[in-house]
C-alpha atoms as a PDB file:
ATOM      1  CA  UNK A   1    -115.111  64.149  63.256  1.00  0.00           C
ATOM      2  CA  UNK A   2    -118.431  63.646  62.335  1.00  0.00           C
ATOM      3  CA  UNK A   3    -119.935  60.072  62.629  1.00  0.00           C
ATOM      4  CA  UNK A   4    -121.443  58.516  59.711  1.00  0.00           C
ATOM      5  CA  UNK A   5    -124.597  56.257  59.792  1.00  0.00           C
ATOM      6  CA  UNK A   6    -124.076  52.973  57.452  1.00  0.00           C
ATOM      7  CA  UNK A   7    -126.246  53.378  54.480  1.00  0.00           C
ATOM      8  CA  UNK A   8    -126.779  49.108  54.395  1.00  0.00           C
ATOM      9  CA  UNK A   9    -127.691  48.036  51.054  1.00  0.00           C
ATOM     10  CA  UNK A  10    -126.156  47.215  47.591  1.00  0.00           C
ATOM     11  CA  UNK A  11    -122.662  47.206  47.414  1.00  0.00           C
ATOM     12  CA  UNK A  12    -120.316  47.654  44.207  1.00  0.00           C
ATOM     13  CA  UNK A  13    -117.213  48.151  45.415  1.00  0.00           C
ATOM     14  CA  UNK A  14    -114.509  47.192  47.330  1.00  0.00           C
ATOM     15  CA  UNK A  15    -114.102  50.595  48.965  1.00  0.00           C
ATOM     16  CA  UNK A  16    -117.842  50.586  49.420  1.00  0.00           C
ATOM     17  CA  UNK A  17    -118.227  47.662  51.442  1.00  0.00           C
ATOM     18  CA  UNK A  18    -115.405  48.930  53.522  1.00  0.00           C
ATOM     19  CA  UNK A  19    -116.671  52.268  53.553  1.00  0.00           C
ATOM     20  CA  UNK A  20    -120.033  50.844  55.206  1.00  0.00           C
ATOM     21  CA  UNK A  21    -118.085  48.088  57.770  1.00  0.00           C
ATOM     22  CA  UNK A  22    -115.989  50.654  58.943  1.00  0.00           C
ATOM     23  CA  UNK A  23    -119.521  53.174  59.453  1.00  0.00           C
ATOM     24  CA  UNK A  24    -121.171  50.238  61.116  1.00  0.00           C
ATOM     25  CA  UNK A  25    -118.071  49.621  63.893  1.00  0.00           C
ATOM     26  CA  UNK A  26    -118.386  53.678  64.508  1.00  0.00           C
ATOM     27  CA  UNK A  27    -121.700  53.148  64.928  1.00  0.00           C
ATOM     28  CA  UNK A  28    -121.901  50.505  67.302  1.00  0.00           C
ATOM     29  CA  UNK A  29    -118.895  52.796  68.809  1.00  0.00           C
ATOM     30  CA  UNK A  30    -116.403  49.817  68.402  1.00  0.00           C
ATOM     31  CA  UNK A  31    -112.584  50.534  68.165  1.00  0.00           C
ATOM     32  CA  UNK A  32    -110.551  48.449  65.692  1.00  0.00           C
ATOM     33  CA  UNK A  33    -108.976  47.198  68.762  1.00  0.00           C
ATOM     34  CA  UNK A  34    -112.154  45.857  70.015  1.00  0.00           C
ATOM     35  CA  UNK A  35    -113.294  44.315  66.865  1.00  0.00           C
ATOM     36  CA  UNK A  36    -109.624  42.671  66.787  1.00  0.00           C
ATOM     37  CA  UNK A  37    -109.410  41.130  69.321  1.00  0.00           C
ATOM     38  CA  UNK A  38    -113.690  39.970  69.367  1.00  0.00           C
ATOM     39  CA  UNK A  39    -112.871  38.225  65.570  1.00  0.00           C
ATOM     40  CA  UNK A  40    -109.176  37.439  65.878  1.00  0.00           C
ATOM     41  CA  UNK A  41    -108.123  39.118  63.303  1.00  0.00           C
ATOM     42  CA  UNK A  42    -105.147  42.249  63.049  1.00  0.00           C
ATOM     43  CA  UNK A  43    -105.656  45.621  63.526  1.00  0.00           C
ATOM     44  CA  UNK A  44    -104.010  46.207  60.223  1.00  0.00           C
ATOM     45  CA  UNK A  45    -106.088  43.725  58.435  1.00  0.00           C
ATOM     46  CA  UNK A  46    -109.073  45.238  59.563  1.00  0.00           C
ATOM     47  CA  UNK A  47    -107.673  48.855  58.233  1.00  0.00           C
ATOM     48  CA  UNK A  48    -106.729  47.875  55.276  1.00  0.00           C
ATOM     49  CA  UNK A  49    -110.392  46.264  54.430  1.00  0.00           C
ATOM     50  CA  UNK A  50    -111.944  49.037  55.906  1.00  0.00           C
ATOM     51  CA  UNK A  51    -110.008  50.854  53.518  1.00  0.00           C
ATOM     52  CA  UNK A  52    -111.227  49.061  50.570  1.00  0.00           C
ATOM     53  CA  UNK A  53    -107.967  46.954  50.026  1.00  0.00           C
ATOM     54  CA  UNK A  54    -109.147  45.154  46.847  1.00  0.00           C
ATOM     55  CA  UNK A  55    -106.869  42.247  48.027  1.00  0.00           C
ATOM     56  CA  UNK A  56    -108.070  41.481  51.280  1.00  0.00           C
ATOM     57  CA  UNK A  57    -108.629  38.027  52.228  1.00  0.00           C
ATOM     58  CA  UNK A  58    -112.242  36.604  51.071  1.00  0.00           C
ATOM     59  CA  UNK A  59    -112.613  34.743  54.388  1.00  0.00           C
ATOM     60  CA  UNK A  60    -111.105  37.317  56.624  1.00  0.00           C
ATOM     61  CA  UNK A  61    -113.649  39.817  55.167  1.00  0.00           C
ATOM     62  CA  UNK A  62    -116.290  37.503  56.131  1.00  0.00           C
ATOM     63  CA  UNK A  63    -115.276  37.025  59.681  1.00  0.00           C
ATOM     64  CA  UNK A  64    -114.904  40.758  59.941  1.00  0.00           C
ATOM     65  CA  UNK A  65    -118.397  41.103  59.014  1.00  0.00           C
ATOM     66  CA  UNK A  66    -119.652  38.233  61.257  1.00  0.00           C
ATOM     67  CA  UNK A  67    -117.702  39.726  64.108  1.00  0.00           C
ATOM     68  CA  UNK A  68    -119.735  43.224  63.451  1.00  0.00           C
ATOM     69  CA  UNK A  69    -123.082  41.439  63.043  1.00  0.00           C
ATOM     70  CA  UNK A  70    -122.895  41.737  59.386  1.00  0.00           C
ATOM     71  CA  UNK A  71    -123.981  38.871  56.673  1.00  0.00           C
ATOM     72  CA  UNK A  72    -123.318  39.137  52.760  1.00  0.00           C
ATOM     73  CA  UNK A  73    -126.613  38.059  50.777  1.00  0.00           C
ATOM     74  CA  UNK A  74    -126.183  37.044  47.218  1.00  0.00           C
ATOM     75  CA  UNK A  75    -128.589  37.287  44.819  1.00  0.00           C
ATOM     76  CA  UNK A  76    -129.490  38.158  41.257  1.00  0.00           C
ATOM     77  CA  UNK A  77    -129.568  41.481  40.112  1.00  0.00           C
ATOM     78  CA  UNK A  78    -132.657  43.021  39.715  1.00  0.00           C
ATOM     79  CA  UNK A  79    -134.430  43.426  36.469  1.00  0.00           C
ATOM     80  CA  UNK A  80    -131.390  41.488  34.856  1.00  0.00           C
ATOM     81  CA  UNK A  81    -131.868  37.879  33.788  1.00  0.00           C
ATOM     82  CA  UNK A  82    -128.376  37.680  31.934  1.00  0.00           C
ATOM     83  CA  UNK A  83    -127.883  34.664  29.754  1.00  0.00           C
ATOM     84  CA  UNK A  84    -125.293  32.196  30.954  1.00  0.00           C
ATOM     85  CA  UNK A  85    -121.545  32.844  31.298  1.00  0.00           C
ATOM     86  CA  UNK A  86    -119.656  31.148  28.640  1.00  0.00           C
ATOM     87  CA  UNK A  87    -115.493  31.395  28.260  1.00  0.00           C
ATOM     88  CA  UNK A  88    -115.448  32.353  24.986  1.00  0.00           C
ATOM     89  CA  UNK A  89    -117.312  36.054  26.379  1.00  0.00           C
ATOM     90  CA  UNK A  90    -114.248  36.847  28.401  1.00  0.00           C
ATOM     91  CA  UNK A  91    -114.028  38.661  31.409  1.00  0.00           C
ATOM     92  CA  UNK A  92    -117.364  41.066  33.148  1.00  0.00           C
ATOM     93  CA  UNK A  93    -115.899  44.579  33.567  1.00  0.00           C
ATOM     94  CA  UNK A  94    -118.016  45.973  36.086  1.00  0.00           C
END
């Protein structure tokens, strides 16, 4: 199998920020083992969110990302200056 390089950047999607942890590991040639047992979390867990399990545990995610020397940056997107969110505009579908 081929090994990807991570393409680091924006990310819009679940699977895409999976996609890129999991291409990062490879890349550092780390095991899910490894990783497991260096960030205490499952094996499974760690599949799953590589996977792009759009359930996946919000903190978990962010140890798994700490543990492969990953951060998450969040900041406004560019060229949009959006009004405020109100309730009454319901829900973003992105």
């Amino acid at each position: 199998m081929k090994q990807q390089n991570p393409h680091y950047g924006l990310v819009r999607s679940t699977d895409e920020l999976g996609q890129l942890a999991r291409d990062h590991r490879k890349s550092r040639k780390l095991t899910l083992e490894t990783v497991s047992g260096l960030g205490n979390l499952s094996p499974r867990f760690l599949s799953e969110f590589e996977r792009g399990k759009e359930t996946a545990e919000i903190g978990k995610v962010l140890k798994a990302l700490r543990t492969l020397g990953l951060e998450v940056i969040i900041q406004p997107r560019s060229g949009a200056n959006p009004p405020p969110l109100s309730l009454e505009q319901g829900p973003i579908n992105d």
